[in-house]
C-alpha atoms as a PDB file:
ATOM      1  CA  UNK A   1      76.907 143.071 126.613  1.00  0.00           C
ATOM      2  CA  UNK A   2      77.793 146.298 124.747  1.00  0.00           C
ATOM      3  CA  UNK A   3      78.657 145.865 121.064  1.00  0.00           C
ATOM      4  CA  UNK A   4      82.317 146.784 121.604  1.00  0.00           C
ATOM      5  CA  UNK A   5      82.167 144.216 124.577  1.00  0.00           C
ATOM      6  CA  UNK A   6      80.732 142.268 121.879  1.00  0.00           C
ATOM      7  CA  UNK A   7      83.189 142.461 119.368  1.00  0.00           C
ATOM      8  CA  UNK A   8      85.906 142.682 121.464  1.00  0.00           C
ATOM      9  CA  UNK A   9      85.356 139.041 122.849  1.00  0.00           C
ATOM     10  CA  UNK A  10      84.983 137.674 119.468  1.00  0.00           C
ATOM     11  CA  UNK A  11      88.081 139.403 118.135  1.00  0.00           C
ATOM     12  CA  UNK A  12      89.714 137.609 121.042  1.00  0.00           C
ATOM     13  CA  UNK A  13      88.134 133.988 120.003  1.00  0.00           C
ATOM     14  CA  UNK A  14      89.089 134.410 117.233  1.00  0.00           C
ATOM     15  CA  UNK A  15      92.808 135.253 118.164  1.00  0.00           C
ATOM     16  CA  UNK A  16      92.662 132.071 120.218  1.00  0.00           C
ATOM     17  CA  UNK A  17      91.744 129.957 117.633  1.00  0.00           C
ATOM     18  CA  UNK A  18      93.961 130.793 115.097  1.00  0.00           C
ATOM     19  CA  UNK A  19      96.719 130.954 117.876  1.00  0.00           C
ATOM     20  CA  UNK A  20      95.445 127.293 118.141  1.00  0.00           C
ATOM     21  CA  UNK A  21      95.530 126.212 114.658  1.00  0.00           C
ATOM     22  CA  UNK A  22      98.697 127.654 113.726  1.00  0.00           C
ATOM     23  CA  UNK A  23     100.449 125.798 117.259  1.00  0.00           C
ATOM     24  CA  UNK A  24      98.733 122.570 116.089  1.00  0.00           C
ATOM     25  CA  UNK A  25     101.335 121.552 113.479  1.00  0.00           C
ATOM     26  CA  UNK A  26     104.396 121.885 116.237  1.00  0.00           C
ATOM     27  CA  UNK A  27     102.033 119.427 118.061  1.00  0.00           C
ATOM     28  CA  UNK A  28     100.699 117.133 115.782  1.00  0.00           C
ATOM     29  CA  UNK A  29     104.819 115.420 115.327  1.00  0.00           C
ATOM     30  CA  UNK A  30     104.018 113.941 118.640  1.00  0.00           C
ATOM     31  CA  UNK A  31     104.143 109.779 118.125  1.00  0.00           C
ATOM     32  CA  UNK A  32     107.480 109.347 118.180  1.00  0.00           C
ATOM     33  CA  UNK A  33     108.353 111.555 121.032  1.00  0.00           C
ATOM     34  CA  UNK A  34     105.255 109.614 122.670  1.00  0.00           C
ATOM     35  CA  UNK A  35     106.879 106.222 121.771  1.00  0.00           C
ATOM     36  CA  UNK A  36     110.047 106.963 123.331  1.00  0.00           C
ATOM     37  CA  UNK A  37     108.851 108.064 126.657  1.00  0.00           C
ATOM     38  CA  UNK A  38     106.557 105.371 127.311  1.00  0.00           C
ATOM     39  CA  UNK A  39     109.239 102.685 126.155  1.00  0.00           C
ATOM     40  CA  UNK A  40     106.502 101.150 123.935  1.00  0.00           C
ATOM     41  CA  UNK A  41     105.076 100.571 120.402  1.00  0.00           C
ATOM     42  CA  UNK A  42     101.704 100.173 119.245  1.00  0.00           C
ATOM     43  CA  UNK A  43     102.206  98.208 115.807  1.00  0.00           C
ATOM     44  CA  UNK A  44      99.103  96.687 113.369  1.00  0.00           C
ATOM     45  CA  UNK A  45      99.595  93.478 111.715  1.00  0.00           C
ATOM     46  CA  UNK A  46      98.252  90.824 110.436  1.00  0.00           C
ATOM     47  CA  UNK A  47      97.872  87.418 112.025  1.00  0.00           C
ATOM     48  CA  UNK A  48      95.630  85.492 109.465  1.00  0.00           C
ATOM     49  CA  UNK A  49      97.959  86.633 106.139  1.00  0.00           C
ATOM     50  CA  UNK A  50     100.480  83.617 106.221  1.00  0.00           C
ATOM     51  CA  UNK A  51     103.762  84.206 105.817  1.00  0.00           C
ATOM     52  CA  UNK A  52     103.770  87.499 106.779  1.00  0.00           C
ATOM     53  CA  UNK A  53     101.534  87.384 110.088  1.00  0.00           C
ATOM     54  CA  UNK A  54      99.268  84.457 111.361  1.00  0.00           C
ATOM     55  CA  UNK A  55      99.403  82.493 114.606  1.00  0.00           C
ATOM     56  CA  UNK A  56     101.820  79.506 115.024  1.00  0.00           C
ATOM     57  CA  UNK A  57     101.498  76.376 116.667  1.00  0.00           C
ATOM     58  CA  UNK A  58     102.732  77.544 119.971  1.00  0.00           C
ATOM     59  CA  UNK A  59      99.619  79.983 119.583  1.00  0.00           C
ATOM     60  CA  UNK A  60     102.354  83.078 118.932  1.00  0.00           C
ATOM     61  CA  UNK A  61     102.264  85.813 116.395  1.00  0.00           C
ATOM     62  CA  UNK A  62     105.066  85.204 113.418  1.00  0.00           C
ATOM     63  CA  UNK A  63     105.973  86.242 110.038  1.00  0.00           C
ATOM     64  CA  UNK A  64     107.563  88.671 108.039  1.00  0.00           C
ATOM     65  CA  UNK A  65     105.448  91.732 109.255  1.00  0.00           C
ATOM     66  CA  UNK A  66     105.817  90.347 113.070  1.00  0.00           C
ATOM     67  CA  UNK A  67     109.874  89.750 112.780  1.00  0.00           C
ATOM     68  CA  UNK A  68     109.991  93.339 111.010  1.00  0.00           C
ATOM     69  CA  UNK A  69     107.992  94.938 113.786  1.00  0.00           C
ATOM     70  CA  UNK A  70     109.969  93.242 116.556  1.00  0.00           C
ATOM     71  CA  UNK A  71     112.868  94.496 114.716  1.00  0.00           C
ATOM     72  CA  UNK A  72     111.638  98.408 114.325  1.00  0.00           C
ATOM     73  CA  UNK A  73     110.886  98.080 118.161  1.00  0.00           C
ATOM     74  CA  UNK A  74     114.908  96.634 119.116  1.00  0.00           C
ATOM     75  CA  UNK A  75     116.049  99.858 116.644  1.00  0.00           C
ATOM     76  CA  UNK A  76     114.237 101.986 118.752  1.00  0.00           C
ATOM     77  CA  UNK A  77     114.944 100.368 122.286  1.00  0.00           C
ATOM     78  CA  UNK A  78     111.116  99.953 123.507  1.00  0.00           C
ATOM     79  CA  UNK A  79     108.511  97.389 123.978  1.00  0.00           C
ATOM     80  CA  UNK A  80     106.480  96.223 120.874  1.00  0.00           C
ATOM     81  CA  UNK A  81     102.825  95.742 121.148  1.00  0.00           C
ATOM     82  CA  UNK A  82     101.633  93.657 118.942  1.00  0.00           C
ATOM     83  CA  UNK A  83      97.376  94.782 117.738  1.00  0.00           C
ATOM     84  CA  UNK A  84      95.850  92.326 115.197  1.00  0.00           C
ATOM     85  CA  UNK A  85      94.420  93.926 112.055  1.00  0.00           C
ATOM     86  CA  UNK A  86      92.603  93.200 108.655  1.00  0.00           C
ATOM     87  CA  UNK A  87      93.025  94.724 105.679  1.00  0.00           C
ATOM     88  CA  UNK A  88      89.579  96.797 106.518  1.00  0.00           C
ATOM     89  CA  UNK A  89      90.633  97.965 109.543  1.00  0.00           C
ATOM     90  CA  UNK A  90      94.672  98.725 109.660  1.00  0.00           C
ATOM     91  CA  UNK A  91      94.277 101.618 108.192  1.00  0.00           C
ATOM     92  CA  UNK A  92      91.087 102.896 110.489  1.00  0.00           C
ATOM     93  CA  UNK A  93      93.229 101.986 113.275  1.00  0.00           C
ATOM     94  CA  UNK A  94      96.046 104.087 112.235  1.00  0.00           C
ATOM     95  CA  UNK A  95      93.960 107.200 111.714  1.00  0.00           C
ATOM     96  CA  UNK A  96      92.059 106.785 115.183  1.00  0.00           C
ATOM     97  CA  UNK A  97      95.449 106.334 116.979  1.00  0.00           C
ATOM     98  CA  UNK A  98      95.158 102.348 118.037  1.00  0.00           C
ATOM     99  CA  UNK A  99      98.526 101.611 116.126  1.00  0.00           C
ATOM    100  CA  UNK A 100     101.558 103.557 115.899  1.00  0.00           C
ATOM    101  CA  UNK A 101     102.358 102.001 112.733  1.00  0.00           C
ATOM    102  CA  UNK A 102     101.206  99.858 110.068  1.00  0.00           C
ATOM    103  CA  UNK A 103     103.216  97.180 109.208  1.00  0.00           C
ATOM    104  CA  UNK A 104     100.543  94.444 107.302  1.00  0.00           C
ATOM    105  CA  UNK A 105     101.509  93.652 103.570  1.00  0.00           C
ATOM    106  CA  UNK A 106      99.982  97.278 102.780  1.00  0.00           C
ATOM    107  CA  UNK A 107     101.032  98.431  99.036  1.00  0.00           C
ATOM    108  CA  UNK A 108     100.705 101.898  97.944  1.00  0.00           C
ATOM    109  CA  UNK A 109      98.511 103.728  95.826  1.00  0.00           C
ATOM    110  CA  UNK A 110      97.079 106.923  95.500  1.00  0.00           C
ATOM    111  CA  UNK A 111      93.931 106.826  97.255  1.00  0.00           C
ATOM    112  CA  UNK A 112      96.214 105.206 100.961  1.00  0.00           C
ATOM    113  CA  UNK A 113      98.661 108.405  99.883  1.00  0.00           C
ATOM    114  CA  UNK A 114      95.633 110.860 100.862  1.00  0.00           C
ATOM    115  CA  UNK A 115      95.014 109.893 104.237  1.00  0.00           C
ATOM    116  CA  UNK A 116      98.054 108.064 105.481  1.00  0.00           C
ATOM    117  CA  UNK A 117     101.892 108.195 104.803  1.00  0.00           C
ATOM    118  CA  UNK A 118     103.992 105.747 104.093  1.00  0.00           C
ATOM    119  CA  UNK A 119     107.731 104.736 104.436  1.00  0.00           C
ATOM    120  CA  UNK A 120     110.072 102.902 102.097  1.00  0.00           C
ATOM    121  CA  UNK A 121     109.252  99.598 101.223  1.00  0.00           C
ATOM    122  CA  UNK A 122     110.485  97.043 103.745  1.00  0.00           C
ATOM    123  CA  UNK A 123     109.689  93.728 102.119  1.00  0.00           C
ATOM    124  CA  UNK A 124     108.649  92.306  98.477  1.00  0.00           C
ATOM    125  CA  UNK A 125     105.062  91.470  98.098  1.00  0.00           C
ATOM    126  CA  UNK A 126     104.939  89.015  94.750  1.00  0.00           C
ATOM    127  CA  UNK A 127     103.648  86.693  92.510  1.00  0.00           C
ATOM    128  CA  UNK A 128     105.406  83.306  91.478  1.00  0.00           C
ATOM    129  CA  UNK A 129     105.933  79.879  90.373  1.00  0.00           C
ATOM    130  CA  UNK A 130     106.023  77.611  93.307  1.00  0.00           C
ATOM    131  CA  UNK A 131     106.881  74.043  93.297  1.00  0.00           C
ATOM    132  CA  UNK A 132     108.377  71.172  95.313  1.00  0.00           C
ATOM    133  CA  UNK A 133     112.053  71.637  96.144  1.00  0.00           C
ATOM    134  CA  UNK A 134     112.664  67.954  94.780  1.00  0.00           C
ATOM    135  CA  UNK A 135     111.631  69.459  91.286  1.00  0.00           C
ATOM    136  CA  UNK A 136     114.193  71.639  89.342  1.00  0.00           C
ATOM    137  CA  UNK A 137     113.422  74.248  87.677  1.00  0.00           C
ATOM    138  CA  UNK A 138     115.905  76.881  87.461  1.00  0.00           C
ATOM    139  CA  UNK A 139     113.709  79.294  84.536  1.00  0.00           C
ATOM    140  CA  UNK A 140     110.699  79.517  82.267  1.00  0.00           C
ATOM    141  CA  UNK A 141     111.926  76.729  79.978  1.00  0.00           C
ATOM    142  CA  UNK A 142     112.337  74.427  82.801  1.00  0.00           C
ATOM    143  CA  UNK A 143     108.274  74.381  83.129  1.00  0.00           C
ATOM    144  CA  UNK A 144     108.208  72.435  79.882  1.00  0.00           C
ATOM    145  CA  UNK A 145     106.709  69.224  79.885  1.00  0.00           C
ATOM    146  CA  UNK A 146     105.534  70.239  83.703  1.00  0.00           C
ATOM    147  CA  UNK A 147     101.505  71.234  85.164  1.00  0.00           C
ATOM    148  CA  UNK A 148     101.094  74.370  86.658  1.00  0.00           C
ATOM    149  CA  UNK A 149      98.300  75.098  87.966  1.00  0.00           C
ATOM    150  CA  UNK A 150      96.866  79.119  88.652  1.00  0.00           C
ATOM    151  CA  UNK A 151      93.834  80.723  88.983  1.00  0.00           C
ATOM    152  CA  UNK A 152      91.806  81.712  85.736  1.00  0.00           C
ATOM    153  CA  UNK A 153      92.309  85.345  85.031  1.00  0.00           C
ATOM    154  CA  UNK A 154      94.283  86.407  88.324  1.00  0.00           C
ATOM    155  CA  UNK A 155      97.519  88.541  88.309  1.00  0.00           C
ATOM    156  CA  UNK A 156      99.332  85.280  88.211  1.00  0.00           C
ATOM    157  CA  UNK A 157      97.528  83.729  85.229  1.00  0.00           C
ATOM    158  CA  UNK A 158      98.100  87.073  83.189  1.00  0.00           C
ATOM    159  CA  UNK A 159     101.960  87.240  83.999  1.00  0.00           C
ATOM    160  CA  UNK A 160     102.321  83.377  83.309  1.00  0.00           C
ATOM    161  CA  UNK A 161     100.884  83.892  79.956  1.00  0.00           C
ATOM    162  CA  UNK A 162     103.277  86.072  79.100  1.00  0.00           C
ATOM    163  CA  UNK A 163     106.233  84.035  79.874  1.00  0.00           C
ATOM    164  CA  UNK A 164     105.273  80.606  79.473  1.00  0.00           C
ATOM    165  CA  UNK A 165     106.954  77.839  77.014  1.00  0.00           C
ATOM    166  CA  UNK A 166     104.914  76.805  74.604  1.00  0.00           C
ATOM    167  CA  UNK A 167     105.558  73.166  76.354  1.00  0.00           C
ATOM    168  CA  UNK A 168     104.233  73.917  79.592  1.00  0.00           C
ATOM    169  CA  UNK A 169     100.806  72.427  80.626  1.00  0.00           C
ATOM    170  CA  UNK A 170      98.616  75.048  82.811  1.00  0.00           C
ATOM    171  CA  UNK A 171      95.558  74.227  84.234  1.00  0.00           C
ATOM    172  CA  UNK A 172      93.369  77.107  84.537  1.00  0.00           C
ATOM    173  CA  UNK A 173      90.881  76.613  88.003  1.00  0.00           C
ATOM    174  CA  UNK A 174      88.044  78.977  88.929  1.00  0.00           C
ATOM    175  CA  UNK A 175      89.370  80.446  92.472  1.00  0.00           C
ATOM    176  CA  UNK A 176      92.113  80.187  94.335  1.00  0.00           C
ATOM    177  CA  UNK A 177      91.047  77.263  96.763  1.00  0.00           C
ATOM    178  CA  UNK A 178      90.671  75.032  93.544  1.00  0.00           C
ATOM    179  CA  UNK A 179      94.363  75.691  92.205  1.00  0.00           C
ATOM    180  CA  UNK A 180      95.446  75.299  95.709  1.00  0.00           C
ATOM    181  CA  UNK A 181      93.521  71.914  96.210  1.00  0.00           C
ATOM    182  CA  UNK A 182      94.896  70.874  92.912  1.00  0.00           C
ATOM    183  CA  UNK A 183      98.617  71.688  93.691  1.00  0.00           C
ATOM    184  CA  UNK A 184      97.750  70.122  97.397  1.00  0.00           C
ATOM    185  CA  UNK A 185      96.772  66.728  96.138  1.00  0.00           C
ATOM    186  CA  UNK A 186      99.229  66.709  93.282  1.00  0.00           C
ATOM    187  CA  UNK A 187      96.873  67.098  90.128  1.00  0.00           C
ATOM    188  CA  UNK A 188      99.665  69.235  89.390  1.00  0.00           C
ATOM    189  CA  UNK A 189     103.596  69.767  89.305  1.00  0.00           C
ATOM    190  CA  UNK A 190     103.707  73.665  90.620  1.00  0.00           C
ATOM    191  CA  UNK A 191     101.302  76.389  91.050  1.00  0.00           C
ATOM    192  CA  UNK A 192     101.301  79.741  89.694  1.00  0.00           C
ATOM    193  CA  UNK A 193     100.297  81.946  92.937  1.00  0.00           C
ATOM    194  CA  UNK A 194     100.997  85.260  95.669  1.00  0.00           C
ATOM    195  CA  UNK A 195     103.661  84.629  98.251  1.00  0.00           C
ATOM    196  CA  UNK A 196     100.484  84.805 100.716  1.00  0.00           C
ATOM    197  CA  UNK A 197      98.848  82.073  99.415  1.00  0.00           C
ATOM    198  CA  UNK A 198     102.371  80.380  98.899  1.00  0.00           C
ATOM    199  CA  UNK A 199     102.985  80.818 102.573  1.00  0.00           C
ATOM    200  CA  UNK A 200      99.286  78.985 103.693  1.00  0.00           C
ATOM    201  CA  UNK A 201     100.506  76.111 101.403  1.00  0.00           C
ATOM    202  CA  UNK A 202     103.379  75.620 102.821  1.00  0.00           C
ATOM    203  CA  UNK A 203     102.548  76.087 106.773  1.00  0.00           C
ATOM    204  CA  UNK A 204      99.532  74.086 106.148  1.00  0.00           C
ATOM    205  CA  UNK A 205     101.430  71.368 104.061  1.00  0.00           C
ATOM    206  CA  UNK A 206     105.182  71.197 105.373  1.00  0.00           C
ATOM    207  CA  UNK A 207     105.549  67.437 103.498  1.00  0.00           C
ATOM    208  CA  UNK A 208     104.719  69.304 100.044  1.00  0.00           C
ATOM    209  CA  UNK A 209     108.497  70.528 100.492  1.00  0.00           C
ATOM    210  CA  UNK A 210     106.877  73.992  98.539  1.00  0.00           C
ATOM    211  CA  UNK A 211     109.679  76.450  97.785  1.00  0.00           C
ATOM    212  CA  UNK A 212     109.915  79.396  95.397  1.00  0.00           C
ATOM    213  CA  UNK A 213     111.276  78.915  91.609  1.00  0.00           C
ATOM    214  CA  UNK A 214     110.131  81.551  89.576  1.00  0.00           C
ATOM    215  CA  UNK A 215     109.186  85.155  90.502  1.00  0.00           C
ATOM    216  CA  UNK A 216     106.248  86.667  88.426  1.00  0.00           C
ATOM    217  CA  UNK A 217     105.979  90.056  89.326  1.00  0.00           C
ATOM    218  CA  UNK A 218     107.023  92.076  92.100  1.00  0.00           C
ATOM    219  CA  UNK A 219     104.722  94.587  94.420  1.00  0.00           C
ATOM    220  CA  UNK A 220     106.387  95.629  97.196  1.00  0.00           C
ATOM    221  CA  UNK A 221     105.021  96.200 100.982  1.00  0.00           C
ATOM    222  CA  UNK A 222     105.322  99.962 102.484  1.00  0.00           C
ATOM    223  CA  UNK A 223     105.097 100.298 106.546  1.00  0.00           C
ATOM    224  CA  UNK A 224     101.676 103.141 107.149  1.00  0.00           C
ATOM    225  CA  UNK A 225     102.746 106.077 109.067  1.00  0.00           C
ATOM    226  CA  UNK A 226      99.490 108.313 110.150  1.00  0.00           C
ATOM    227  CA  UNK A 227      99.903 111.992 108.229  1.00  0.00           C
ATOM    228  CA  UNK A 228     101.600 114.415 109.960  1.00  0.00           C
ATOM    229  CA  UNK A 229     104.322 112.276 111.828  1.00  0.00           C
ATOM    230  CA  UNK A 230     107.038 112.884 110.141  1.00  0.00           C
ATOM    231  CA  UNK A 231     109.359 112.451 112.478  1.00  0.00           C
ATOM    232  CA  UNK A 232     108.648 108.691 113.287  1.00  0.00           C
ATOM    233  CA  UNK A 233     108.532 107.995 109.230  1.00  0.00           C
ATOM    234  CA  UNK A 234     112.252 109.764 109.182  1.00  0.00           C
ATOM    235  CA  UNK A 235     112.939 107.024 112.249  1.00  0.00           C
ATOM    236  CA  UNK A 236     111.701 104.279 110.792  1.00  0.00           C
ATOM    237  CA  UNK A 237     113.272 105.009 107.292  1.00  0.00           C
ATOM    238  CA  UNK A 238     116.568 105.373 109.033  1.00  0.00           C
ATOM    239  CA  UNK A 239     115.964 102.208 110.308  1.00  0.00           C
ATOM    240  CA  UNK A 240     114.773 100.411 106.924  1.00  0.00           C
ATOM    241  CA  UNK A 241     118.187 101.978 105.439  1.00  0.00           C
ATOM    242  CA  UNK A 242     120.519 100.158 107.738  1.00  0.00           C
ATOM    243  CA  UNK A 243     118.648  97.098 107.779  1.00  0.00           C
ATOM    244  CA  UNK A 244     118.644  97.133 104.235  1.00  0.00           C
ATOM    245  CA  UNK A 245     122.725  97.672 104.369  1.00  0.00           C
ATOM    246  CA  UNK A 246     123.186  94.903 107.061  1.00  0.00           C
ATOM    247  CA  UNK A 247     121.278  92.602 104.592  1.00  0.00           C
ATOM    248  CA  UNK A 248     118.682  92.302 107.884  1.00  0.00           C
ATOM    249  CA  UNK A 249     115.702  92.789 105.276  1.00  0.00           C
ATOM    250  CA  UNK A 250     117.400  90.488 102.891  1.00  0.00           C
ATOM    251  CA  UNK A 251     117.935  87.592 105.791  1.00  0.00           C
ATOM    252  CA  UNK A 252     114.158  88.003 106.537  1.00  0.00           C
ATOM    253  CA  UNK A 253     112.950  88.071 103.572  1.00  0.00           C
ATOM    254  CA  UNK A 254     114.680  84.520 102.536  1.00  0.00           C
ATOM    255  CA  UNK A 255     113.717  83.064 105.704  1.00  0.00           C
ATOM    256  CA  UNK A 256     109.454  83.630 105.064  1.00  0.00           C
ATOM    257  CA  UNK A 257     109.434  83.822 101.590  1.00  0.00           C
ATOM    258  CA  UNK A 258     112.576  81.807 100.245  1.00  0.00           C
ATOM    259  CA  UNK A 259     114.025  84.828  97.979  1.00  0.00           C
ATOM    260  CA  UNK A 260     115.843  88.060  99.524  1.00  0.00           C
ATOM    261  CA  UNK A 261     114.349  91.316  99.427  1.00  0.00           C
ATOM    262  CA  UNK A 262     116.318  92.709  95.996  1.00  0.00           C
ATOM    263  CA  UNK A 263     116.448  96.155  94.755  1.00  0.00           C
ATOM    264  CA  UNK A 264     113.199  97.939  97.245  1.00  0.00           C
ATOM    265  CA  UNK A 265     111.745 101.240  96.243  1.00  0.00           C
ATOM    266  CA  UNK A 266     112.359 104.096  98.495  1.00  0.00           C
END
């Protein structure tokens, strides 16, 4: 090979592979076009995370993140399937193309923001007073006089502090499964907990009559879009918009975690 032979053949590699990288971006917008012409969904969530995704007594998938998913699916007229995640892996699975989308209590931060996308939040994610729907308590000052029980030094126990009547008697526990036990076998009144560990309490415990009272603090849930698709994060905000107008997020929302879904951050 000559040098001009030479240099003419890697001139043209290298016209190929720019041609390559600058067609990529008109191809990389590809998941929702993909979605729609195979009539089916590929959506992570949870099935362990109670009551946003764990398996029922009929052995079925349900939840929050499950009824949303179903819902996204309806919106956009194909078949959902359902692929069980954990928080270590939903996000791996999004990147590597197993899931579509992420829909599996995942908040936001930073760090997620660098190698996935996200939509607007869908659902709240939160911490509260929970108590037995036989008890009343309406706000803070109803706690007086009452046991709550939370985990030492959690979000929980942190926000409580800051709101509680002097009256109010909290016991402080070591971990979660001792201010759980404790609630469970009515050491205390209420517990001061996440909606997740709420939700085990109460699937796990229907007699306990558990219900929400107070809310804490509020972190909402975001659905994970991989980068790039744009065009099925524009879909599925669409979608979040007019379920939020219907009051669809709000019904849901009441329904797994007994409050609606409020005032959700785009």
């Amino acid at each position: 090979m000559t040098f001009r032979t030479r240099r003419h053949t890697l001139s043209l590699l290298a016209a190929t592979a720019l041609g390559a990288a600058l067609l990529a971006p008109a191809h990389a917008q590809n998941a929702l076009d993909n979605i729609l012409k195979s009539k089916e969904i590929k959506i992570a969530v949870p099935t362990d995370y109670p009551p946003y995704g764990f398996v029922g007594t009929d052995l079925k998938p349900q939840g929050l993140d499950i009824e949303m998913a179903q819902y996204i699916g309806s919106k956009l007229g194909v078949k959902v399937e359902l692929v069980p995640v954990t928080s270590a892996n939903r996000i791996p699975y999004l990147q590597t193309q197993k899931a579509d989308l992420v829909i599996s209590t995942l908040g936001k931060n930073p760090e997620r923001e660098k190698v996935i996308d996200f939509t607007a939040a869908y659902a709240p994610f939160f911490q509260a007073v929970f108590a037995s729907k036989s008890l009343n308590i309406k706000s803070f000052a109803d706690l007086t006089g009452k046991t709550v029980a939370v985990t030492r030094g959690a979000m929980e126990d942190q926000e409580l502090a800051k709101v509680a009547p002097p009256g109010v008697d909290v016991k402080r526990f070591e971990d979660h499964a001792a201010s759980i036990s404790a609630f469970v076998s009515g050491q205390t009144q209420a517990i001061a907990t996440s909606a997740s560990t709420a939700g085990t309490i109460m699937v796990k415990n229907p007699n306990l009559q558990t219900e929400f009272k107070l809310l804490l603090k509020d972190s909402p849930n975001f659905i994970g879009v991989a980068k790039g698709e744009d065009k099925l994060r524009t879909r599925v905000n669409e979608i979040i918009a007019e379920a939020k107008k219907a009051g669809d997020l709000d019904k849901m929302s009441v329904k797994w975690l007994g409050r609606p879904a409020g005032e959700l951050p785009q």
